[in-house]
N, C-alpha and C. Protein backbone atom coordinates (compact mmCIF):
# COMPACT_ATOMS: atom_id res chain seq x y z
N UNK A 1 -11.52 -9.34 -12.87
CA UNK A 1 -10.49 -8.32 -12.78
C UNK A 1 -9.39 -8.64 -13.80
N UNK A 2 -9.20 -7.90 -14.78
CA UNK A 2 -7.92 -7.80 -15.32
C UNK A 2 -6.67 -6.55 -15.37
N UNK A 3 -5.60 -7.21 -15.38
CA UNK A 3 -4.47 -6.44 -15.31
C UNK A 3 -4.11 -5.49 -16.79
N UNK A 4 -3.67 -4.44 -16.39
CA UNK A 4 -3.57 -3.35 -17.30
C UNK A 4 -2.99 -2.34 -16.71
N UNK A 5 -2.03 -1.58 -17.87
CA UNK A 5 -0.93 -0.49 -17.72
C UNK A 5 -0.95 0.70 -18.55
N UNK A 6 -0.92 1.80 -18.15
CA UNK A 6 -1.86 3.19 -18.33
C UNK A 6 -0.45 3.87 -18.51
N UNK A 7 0.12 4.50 -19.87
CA UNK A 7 0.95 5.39 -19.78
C UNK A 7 0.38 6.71 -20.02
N UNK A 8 0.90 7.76 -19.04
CA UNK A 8 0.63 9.14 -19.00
C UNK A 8 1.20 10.16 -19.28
N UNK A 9 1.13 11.00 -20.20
CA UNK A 9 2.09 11.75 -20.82
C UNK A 9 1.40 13.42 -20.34
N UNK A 10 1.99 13.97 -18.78
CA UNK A 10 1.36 14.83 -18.42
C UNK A 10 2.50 16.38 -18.73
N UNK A 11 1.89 17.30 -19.01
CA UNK A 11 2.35 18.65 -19.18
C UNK A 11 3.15 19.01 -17.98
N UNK A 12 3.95 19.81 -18.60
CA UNK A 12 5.26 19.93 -17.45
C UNK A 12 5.25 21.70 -17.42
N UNK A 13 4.50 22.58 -17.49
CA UNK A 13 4.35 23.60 -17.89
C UNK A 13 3.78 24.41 -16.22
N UNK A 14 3.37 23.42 -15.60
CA UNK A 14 3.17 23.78 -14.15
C UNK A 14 3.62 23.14 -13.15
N UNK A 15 4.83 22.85 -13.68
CA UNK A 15 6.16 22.45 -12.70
C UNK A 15 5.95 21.35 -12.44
N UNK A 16 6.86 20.76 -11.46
CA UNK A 16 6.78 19.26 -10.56
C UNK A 16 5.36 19.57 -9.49
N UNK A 17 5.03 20.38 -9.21
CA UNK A 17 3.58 20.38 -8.61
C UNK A 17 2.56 19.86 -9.20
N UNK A 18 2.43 20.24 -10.69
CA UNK A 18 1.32 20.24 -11.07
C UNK A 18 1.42 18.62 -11.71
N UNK A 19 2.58 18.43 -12.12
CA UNK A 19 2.82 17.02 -12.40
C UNK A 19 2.34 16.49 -11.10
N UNK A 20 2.50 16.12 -9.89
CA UNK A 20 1.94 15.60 -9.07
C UNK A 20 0.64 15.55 -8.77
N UNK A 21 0.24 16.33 -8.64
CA UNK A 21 -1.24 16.99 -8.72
C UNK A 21 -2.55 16.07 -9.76
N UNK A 22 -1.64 15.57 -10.95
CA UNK A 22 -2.69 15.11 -11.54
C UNK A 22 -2.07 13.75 -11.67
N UNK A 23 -0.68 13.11 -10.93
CA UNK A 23 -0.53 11.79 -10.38
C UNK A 23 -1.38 11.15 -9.64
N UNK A 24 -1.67 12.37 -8.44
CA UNK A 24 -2.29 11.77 -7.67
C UNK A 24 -3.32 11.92 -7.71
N UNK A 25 -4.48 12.31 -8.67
CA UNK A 25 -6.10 12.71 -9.04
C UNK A 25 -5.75 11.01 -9.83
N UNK A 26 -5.22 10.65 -10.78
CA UNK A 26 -5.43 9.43 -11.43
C UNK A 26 -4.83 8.27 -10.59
N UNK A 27 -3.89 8.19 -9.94
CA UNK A 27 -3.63 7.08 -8.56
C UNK A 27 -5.01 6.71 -7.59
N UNK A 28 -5.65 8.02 -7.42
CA UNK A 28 -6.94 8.29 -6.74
C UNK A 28 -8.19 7.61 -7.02
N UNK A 29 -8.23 8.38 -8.66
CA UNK A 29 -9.33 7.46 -9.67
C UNK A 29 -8.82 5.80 -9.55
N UNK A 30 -8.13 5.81 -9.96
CA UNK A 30 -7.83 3.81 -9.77
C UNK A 30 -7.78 3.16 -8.81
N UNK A 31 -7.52 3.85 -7.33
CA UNK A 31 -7.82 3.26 -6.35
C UNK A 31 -9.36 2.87 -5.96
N UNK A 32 -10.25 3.80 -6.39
CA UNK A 32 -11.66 3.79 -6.26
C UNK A 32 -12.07 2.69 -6.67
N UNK A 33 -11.68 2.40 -8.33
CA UNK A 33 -12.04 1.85 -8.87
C UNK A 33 -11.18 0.34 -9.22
N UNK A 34 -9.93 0.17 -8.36
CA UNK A 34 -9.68 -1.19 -8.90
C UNK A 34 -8.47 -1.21 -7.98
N UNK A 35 -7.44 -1.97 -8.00
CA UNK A 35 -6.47 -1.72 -7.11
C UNK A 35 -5.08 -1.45 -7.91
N UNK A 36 -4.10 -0.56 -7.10
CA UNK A 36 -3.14 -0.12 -7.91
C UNK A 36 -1.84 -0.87 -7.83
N UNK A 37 -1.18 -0.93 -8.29
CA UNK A 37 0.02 -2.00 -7.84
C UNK A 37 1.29 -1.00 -7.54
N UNK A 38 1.27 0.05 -9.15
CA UNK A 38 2.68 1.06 -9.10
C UNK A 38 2.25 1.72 -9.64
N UNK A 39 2.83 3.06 -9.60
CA UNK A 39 2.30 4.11 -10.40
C UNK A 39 4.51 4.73 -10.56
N UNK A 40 5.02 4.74 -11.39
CA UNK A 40 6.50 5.24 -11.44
C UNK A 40 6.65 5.88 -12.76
N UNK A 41 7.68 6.80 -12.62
CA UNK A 41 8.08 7.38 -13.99
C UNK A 41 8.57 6.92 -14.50
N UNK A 42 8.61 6.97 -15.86
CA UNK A 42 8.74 6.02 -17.28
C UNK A 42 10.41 7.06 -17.66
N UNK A 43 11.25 6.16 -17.45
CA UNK A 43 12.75 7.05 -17.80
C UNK A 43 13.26 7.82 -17.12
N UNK A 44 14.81 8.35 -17.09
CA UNK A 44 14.90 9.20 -15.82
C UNK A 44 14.72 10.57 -15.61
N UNK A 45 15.29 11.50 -14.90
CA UNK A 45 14.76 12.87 -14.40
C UNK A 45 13.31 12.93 -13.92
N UNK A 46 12.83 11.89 -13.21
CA UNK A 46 11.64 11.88 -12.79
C UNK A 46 10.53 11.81 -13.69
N UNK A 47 10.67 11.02 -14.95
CA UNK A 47 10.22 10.46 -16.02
C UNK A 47 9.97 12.17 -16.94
N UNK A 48 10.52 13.11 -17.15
CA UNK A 48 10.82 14.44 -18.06
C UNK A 48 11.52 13.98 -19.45
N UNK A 49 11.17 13.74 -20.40
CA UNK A 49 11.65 13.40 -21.08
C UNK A 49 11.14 14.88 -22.72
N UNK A 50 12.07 14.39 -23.41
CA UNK A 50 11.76 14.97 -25.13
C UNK A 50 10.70 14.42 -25.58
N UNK A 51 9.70 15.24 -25.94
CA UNK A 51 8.61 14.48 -26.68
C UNK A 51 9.20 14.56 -28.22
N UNK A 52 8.87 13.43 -28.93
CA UNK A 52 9.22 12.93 -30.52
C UNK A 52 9.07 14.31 -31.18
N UNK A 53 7.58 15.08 -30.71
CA UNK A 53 7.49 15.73 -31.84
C UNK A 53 6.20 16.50 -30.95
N UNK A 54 6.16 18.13 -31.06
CA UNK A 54 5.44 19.03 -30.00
C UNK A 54 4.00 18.77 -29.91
N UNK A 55 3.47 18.68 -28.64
CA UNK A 55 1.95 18.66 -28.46
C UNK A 55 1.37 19.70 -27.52
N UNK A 56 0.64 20.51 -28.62
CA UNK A 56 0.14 21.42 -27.54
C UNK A 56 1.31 22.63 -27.62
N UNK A 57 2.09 22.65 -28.07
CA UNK A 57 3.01 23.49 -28.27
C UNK A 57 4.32 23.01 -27.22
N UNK A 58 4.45 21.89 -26.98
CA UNK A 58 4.98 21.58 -25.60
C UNK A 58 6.34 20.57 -26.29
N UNK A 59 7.37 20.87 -25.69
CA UNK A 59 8.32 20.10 -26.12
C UNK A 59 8.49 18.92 -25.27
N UNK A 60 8.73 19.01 -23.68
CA UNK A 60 9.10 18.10 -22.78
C UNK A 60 7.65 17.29 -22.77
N UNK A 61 7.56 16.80 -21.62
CA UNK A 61 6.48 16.23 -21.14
C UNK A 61 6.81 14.97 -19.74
N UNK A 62 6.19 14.49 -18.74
CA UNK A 62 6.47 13.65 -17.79
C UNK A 62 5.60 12.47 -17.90
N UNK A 63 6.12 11.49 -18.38
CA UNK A 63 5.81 10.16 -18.32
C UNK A 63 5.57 9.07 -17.50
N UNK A 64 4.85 8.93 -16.98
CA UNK A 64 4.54 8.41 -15.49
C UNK A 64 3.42 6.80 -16.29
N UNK A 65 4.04 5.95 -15.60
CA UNK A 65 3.50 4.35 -15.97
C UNK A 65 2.65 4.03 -14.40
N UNK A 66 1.29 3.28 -14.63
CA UNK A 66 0.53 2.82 -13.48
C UNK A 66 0.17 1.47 -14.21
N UNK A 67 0.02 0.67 -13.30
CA UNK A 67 -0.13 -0.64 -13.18
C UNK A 67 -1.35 -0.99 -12.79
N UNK A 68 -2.64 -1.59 -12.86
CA UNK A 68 -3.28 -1.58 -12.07
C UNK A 68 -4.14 -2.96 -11.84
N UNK A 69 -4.82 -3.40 -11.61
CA UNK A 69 -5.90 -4.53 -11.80
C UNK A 69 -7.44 -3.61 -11.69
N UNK A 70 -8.43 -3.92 -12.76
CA UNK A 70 -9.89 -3.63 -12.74
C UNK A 70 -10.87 -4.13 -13.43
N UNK A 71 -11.95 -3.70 -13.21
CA UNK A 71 -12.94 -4.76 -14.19
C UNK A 71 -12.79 -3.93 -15.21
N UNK A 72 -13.19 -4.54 -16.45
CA UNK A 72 -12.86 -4.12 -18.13
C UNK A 72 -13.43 -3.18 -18.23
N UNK A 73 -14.01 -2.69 -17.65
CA UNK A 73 -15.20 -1.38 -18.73
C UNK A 73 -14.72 -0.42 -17.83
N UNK A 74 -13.26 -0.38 -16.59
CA UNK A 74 -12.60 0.97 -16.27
C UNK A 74 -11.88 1.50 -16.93
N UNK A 75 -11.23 0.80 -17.37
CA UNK A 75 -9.95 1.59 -19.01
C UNK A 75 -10.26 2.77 -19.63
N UNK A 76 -11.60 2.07 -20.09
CA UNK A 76 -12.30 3.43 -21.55
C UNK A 76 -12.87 4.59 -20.13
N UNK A 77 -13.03 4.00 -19.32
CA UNK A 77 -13.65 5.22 -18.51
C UNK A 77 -12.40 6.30 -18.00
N UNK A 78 -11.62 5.79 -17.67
CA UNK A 78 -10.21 6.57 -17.12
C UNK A 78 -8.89 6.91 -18.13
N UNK A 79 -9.60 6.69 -19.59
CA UNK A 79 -9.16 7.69 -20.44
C UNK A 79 -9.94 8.07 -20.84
N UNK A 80 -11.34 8.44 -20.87
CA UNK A 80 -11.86 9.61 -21.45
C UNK A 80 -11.85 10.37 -19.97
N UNK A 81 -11.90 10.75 -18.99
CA UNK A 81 -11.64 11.54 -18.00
C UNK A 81 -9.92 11.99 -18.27
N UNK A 82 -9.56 10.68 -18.85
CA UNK A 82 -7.91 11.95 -19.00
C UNK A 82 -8.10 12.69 -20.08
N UNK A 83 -8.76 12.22 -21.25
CA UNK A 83 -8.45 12.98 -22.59
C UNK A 83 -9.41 14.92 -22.11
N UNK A 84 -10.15 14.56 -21.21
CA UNK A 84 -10.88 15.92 -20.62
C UNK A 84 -10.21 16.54 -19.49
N UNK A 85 -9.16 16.25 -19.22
CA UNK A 85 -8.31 16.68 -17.72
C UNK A 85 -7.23 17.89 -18.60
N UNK A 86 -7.12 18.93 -18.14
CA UNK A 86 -6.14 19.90 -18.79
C UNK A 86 -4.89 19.47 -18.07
N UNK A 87 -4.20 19.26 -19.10
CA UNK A 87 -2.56 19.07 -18.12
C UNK A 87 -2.43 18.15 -18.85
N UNK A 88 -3.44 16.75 -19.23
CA UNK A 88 -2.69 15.38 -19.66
C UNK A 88 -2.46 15.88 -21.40
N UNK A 89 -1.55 15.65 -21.84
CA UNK A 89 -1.06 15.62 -23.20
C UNK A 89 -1.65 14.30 -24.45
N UNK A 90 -1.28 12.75 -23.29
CA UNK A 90 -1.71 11.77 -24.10
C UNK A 90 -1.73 10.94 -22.99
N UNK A 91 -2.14 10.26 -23.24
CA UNK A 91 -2.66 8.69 -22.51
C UNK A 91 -3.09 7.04 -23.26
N UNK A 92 -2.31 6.51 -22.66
CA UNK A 92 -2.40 4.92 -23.67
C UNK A 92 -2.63 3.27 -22.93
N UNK A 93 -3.68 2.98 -22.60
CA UNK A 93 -4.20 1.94 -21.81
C UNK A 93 -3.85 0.08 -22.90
N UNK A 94 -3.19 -0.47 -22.11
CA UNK A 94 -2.81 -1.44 -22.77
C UNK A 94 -3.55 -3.02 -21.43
N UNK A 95 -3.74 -3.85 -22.29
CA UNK A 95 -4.23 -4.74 -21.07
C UNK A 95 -2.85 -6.00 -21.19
N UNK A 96 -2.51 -5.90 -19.74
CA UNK A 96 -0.97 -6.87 -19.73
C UNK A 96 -1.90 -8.56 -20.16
């Protein structure tokens, strides 16, 4: 098991619902598959922040950080399920 931290850069275009909605589909996925430690927003207003520069036509975006412990070959699996999830903007798996 190794430790690793998943930033999520989800579309804000279907409100604080839909931001939740696909918190808790990827809190979900990592629980299955490894154990979660935190899942919190990255900055304040409930991690809503300015994106650098538009994606998707999208200015804002919600930044949400998860923590997790899993075996190595879950990472690449739980970002290509995000890069195919409508709603996620970007996603960036780092191993602590």
């Amino acid at each position: 098991m190794n430790n690793y931290e998943t930033m999520f850069v989800f579309s804000v275009k279907k409100g604080e619902e839909g931001v939740k909605a696909l918190e808790e589909k990827f809190t979900d996925l990592i629980a299955k598959n490894g154990t979660l430690e935190a899942s919190v927003p990255f900055g304040g207003n409930d991690g809503v922040r300015t994106l650098a520069y538009p994606i998707d036509d999208e200015t804002t975006g919600a930044y949400i950080l998860m923590t997790y412990a899993s075996a190595p070959e879950f990472p690449a699996e739980l970002e290509r399920i995000a890069k195919i999830t409508e709603g996620v903007l970007r996603v960036l798996t780092i191993r602590k």
